[in-house]
N, C-alpha and C. Protein backbone atom coordinates (compact mmCIF):
# COMPACT_ATOMS: atom_id res chain seq x y z
N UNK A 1 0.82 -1.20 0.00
CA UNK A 1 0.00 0.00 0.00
C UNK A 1 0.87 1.27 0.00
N UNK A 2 1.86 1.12 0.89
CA UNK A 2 2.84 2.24 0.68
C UNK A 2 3.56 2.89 -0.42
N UNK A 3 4.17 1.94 -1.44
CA UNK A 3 3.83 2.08 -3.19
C UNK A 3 3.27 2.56 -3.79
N UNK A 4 1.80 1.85 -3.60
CA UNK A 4 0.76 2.47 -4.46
C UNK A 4 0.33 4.16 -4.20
N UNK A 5 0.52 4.31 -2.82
CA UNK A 5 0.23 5.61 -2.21
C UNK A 5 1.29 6.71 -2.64
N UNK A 6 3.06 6.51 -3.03
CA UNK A 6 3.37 7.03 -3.54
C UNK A 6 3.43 6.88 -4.77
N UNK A 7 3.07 5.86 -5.58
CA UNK A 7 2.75 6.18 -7.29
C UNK A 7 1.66 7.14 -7.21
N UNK A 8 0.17 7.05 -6.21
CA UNK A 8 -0.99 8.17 -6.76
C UNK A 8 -0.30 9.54 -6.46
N UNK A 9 1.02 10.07 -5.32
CA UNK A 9 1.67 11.38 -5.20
C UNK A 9 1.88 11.44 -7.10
N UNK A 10 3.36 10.32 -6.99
CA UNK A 10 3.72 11.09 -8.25
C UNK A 10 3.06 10.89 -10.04
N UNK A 11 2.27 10.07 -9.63
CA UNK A 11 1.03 9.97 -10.95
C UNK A 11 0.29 11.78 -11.34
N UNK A 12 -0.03 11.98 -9.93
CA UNK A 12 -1.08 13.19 -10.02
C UNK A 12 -0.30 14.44 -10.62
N UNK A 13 1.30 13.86 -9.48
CA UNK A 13 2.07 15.68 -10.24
C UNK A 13 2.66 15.72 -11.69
N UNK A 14 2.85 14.22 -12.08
CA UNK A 14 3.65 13.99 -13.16
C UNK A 14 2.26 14.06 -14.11
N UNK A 15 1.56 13.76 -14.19
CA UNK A 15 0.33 14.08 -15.09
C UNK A 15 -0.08 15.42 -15.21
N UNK A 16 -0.45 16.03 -14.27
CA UNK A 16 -0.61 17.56 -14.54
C UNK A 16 0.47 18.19 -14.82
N UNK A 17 1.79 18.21 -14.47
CA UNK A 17 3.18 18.95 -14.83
C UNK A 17 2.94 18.84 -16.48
N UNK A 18 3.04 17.26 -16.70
CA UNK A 18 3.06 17.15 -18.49
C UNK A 18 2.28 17.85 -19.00
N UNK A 19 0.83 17.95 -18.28
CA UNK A 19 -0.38 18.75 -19.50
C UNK A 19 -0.10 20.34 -19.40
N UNK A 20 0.47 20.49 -17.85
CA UNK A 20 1.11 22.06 -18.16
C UNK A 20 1.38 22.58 -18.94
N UNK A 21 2.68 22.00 -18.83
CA UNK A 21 3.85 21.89 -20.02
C UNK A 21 2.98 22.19 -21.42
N UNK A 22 2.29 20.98 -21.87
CA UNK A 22 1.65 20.92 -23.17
C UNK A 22 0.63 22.49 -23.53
N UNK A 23 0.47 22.74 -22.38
CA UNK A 23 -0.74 23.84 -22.27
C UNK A 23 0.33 25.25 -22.29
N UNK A 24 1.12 25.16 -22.12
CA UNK A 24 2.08 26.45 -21.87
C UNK A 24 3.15 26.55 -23.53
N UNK A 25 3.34 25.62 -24.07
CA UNK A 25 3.54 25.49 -24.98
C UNK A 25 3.11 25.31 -26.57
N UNK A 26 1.67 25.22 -26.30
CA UNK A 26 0.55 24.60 -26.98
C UNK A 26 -0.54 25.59 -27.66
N UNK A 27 -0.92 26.48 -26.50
CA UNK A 27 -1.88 26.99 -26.21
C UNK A 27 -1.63 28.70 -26.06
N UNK A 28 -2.38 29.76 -26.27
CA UNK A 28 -2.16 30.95 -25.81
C UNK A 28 -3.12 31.04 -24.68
N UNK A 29 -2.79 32.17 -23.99
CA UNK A 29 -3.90 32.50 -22.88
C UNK A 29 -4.91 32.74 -23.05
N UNK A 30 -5.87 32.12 -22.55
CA UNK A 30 -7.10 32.50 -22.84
C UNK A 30 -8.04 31.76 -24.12
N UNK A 31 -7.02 30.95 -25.07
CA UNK A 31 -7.29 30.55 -26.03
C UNK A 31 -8.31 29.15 -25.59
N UNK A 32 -9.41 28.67 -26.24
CA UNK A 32 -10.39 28.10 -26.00
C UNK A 32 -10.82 26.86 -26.51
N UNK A 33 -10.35 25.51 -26.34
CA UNK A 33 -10.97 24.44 -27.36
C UNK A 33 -12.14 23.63 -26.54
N UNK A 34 -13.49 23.37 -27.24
CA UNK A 34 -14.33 22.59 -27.22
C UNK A 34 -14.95 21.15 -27.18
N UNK A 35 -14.47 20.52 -26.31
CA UNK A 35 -14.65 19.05 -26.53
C UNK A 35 -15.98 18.31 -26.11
N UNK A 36 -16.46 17.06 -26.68
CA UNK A 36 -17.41 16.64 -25.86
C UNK A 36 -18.88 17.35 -26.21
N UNK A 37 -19.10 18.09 -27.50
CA UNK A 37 -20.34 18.70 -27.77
C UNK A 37 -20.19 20.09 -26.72
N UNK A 38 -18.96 20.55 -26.44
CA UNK A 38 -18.82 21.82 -25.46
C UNK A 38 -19.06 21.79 -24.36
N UNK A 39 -19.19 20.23 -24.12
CA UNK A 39 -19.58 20.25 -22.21
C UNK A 39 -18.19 20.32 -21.83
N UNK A 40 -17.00 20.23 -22.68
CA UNK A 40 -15.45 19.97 -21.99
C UNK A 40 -15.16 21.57 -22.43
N UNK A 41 -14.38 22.22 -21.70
CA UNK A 41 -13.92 23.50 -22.75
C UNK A 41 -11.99 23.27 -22.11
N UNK A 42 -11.18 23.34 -22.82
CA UNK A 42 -10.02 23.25 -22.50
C UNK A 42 -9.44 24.52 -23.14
N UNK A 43 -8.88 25.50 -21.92
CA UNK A 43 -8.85 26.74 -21.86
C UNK A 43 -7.80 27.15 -21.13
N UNK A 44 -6.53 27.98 -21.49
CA UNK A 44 -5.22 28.01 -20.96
C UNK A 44 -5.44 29.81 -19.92
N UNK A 45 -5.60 29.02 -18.53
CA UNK A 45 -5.13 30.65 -17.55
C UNK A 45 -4.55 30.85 -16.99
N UNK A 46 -4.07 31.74 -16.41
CA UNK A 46 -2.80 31.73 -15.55
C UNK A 46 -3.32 32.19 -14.40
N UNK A 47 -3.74 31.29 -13.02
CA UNK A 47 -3.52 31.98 -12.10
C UNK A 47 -3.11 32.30 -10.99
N UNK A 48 -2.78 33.65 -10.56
CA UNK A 48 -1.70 34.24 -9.84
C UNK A 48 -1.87 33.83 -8.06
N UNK A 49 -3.12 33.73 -7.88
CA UNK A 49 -3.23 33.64 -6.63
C UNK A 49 -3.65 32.08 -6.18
N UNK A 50 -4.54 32.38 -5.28
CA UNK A 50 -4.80 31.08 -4.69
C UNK A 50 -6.64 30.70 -5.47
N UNK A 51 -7.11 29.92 -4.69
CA UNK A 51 -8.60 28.98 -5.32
C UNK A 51 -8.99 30.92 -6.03
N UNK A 52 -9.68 30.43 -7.22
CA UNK A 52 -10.29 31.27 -8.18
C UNK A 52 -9.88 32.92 -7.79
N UNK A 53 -8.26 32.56 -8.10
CA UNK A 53 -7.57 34.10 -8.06
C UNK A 53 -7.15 35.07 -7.11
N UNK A 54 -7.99 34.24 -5.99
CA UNK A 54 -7.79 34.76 -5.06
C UNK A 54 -6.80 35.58 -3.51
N UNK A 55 -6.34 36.30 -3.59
CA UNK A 55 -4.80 36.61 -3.14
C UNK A 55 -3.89 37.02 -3.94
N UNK A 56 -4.69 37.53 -5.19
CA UNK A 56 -3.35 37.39 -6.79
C UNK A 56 -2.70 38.85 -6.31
N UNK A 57 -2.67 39.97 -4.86
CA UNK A 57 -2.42 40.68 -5.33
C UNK A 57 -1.34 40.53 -4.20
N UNK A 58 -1.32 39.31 -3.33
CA UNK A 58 -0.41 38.90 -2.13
C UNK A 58 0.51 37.46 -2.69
N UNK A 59 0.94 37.70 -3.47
CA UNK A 59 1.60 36.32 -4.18
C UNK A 59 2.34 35.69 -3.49
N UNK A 60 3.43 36.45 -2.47
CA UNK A 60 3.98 35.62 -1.88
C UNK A 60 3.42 35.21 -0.52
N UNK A 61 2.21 36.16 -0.21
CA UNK A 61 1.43 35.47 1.10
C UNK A 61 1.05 33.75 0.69
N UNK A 62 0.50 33.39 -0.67
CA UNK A 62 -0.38 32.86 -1.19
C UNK A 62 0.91 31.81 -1.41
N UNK A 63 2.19 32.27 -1.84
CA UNK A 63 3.65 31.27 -2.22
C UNK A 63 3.74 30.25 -0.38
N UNK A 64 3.66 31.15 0.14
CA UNK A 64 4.15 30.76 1.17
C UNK A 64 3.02 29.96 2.47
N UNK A 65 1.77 30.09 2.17
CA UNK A 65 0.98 29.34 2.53
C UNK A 65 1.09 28.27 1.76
N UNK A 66 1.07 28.00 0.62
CA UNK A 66 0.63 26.85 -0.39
C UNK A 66 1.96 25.95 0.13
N UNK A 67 3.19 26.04 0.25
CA UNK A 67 4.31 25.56 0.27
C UNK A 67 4.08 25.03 1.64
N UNK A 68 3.54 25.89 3.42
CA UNK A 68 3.52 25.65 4.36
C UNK A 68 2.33 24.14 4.18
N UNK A 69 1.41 24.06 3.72
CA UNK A 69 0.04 23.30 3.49
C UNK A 69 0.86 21.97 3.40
N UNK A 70 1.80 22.25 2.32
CA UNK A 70 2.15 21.03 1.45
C UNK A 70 2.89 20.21 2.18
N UNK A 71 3.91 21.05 3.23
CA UNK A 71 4.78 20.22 4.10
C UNK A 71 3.71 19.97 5.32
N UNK A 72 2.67 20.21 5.76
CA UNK A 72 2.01 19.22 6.53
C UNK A 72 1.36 18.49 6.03
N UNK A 73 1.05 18.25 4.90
CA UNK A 73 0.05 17.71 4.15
C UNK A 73 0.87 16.45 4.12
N UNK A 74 2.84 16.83 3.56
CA UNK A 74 3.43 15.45 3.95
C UNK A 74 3.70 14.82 5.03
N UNK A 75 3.71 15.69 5.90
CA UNK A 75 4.02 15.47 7.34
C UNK A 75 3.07 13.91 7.46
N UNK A 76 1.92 14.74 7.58
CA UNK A 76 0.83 13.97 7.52
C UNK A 76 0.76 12.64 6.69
N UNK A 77 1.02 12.94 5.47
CA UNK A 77 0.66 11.42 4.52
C UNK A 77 1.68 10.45 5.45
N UNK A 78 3.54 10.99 5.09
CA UNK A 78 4.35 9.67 6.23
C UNK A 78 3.99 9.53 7.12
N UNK A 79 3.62 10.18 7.87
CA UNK A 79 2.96 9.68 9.73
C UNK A 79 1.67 8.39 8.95
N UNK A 80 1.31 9.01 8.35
CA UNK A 80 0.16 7.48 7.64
C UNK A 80 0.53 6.46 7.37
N UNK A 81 1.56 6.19 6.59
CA UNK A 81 2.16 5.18 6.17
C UNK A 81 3.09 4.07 7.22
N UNK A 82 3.11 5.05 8.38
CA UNK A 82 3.68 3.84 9.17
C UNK A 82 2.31 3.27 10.04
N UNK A 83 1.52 3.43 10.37
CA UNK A 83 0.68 3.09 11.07
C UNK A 83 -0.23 1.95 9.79
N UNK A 84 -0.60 0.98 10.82
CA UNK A 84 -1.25 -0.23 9.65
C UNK A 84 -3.25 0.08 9.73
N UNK A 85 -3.34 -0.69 8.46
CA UNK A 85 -4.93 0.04 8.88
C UNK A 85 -5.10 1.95 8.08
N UNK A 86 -6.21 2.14 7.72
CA UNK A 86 -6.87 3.26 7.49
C UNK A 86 -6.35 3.67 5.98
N UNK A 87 -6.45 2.86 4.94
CA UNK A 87 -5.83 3.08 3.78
C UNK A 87 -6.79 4.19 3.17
N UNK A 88 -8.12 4.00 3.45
CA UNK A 88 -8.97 5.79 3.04
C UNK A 88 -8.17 6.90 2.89
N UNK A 89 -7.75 6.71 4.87
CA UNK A 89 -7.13 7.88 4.68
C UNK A 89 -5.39 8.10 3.96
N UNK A 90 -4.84 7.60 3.97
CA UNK A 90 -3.82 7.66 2.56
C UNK A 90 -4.04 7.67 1.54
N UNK A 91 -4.65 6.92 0.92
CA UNK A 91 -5.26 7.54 -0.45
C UNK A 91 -5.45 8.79 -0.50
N UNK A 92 -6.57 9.59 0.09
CA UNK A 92 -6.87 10.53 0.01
C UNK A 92 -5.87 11.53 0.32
N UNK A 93 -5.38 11.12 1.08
CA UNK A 93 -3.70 12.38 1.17
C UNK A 93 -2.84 12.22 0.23
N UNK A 94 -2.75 10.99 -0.21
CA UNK A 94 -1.64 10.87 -1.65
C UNK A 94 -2.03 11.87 -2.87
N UNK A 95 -4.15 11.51 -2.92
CA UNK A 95 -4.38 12.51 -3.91
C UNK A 95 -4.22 13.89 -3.67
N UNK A 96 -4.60 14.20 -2.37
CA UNK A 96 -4.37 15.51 -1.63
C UNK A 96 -2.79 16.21 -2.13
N UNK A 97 -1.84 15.57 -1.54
CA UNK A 97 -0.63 15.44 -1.57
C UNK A 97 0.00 15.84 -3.30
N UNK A 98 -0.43 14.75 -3.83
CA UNK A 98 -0.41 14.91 -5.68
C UNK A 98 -0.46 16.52 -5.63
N UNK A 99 -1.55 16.65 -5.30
CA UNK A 99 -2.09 17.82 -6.37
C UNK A 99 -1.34 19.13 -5.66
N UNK A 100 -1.16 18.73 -4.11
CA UNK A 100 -0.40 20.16 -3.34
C UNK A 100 0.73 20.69 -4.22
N UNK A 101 1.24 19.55 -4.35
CA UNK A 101 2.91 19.75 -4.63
C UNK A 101 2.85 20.18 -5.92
N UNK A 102 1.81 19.43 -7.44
CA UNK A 102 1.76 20.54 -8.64
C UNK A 102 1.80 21.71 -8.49
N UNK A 103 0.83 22.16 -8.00
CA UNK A 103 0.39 23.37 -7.83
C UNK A 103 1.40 24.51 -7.19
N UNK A 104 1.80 24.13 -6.24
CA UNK A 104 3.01 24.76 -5.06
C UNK A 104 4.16 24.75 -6.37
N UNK A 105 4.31 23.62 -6.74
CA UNK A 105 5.35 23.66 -8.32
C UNK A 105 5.40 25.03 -8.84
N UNK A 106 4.35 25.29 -9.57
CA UNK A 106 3.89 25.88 -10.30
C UNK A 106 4.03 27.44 -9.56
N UNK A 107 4.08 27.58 -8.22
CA UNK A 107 3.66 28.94 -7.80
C UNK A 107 5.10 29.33 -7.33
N UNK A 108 5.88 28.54 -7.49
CA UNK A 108 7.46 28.30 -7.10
C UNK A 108 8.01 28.45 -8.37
N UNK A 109 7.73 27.89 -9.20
CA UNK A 109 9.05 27.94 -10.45
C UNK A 109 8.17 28.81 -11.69
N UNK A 110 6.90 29.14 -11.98
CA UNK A 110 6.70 29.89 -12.53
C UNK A 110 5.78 30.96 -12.22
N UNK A 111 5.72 31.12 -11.07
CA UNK A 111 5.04 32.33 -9.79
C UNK A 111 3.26 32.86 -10.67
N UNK A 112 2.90 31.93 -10.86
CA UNK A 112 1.24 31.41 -11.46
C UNK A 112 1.17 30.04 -11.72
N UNK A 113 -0.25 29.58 -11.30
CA UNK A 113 -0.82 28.37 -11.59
C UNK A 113 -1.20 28.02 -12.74
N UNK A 114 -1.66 26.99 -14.22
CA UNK A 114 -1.87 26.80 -15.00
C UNK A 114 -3.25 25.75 -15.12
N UNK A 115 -3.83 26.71 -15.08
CA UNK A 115 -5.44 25.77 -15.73
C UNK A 115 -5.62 26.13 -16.62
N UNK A 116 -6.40 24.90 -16.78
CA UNK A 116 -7.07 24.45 -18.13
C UNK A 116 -8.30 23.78 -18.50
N UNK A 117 -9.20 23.38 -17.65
CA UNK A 117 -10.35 22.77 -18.20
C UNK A 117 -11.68 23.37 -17.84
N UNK A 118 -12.37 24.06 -17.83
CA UNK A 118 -13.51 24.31 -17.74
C UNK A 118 -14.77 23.53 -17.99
N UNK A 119 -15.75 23.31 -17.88
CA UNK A 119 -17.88 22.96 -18.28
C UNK A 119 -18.15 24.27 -18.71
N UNK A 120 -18.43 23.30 -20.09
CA UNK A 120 -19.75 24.33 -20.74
C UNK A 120 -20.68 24.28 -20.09
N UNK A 121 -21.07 24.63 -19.07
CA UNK A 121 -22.67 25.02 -18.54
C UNK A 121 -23.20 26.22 -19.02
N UNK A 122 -24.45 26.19 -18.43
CA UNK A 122 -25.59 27.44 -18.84
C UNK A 122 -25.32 28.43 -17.82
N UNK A 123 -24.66 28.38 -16.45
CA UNK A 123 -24.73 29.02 -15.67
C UNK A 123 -23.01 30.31 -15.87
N UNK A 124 -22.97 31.15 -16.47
CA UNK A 124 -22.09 31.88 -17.02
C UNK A 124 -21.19 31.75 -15.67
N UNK A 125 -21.19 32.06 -14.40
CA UNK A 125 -20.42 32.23 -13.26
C UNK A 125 -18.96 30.95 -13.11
N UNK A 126 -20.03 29.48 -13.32
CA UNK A 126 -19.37 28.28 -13.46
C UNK A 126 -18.47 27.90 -14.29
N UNK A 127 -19.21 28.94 -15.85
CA UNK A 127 -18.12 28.41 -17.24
C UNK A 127 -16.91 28.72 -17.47
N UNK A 128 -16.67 30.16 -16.23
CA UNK A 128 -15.40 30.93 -15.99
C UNK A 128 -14.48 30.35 -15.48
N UNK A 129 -15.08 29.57 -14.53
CA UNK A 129 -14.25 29.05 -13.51
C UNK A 129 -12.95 27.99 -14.17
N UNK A 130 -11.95 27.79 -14.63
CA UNK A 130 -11.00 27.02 -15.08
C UNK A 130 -10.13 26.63 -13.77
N UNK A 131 -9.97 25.20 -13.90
CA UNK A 131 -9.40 24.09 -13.13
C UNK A 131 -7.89 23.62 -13.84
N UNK A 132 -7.53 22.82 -13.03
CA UNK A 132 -6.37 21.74 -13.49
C UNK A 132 -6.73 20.37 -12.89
N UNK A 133 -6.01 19.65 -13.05
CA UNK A 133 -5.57 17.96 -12.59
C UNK A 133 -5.73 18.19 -10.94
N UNK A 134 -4.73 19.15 -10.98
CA UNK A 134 -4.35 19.02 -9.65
C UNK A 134 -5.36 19.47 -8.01
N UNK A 135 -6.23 20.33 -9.16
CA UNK A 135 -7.37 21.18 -8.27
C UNK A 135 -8.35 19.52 -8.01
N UNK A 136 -8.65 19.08 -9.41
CA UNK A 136 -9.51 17.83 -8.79
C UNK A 136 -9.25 17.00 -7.87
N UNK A 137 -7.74 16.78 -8.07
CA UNK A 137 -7.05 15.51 -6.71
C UNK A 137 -7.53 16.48 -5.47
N UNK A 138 -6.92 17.58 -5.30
CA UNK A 138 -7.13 18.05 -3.75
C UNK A 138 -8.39 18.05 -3.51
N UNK A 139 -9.44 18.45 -4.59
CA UNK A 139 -10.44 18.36 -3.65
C UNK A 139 -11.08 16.83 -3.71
N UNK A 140 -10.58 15.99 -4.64
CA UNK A 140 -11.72 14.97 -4.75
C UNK A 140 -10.34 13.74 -2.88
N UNK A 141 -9.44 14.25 -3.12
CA UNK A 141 -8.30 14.27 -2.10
C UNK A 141 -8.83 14.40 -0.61
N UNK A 142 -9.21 15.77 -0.35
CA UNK A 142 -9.64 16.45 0.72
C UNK A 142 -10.98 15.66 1.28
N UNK A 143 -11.83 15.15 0.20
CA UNK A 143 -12.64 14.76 0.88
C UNK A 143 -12.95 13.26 1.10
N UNK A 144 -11.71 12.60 0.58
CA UNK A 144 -11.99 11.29 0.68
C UNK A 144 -10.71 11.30 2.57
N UNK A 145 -9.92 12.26 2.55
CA UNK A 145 -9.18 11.87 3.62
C UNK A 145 -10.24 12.38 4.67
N UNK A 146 -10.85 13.50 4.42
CA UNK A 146 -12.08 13.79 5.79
C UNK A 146 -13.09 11.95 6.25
N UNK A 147 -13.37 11.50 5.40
CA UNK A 147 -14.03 10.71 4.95
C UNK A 147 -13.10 9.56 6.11
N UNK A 148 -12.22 9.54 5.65
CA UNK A 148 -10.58 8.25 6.21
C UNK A 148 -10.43 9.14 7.81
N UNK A 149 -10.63 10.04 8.12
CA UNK A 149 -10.30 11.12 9.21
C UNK A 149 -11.45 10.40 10.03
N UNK A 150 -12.85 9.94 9.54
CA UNK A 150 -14.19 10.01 10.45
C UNK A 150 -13.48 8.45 10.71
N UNK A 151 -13.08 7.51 9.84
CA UNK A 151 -12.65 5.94 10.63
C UNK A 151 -11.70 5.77 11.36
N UNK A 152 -10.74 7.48 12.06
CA UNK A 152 -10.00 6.84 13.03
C UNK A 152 -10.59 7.09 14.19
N UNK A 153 -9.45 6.34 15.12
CA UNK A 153 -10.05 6.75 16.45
C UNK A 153 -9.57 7.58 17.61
């Protein structure tokens, strides 16, 4: 289990790093492709701050939280891995974990985040909103370790 928990770390960062990459090289800002009948929109942004831009005008408040998160976040996953039992919750920190460290990547070596995927929805507020890889692990991450958090004791 300890394996597998660090292949889902470096699966999550090594997958989103690559589509970065592809998206930073690929793509202009802002530029827009349609997949899926437009329910997919794959859309290159840069952003500066933290969840939906937020802090873009405190970058290194936002550098230096994301980086602090990430080292408890590992703290946390190894303290998991030695204890037997509660694989929920490792998983969910590995995905957690994955996606910290892209992201923190990203706010470290090119001081902005890189999303890219958006929903075509009807609701204009939602269609703005552009994601990465790494946004899904933490949160789909976050809530499977809350989840692994309620089976200890």
């Amino acid at each position: 289990m300890v394996i597998f928990c660090i292949g889902i770390v470096s699966l999550v960062f090594y997958c989103d790093y690559f589509i970065k990459n592809h998206m930073e090289k690929h793509y202009k800002e802002g530029e827009t492709k349609s997949f899926c009948d437009g329910k997919i929109l794959i859309r290159k942004h840069y952003n500066r701050g933290a969840m939906m831009n937020l802090g873009q005008t405190k970058q290194k408040v936002v550098v230096t939280l994301s980086v602090l998160l990430s080292v408890v976040t590992a703290v946390m996953f190894l303290l998991s891995l030695g204890k037997r039992g509660n694989n929920t919750l490792r998983i969910g920190l590995a995905l957690l974990l994955g996606g910290a460290f892209s992201n923190t990547y990203d706010r470290l070596k090119r001081k902005y985040v890189v999303d890219y995927i958006s929903f075509g929805v009807k609701w204009e507020g939602l269609r703005k909103v552009v994601f990465n890889l790494a946004d899904f692990c933490i949160m789909i991450g976050s809530l499977i370790t809350i989840h692994g958090c309620a089976d200890c004791e």
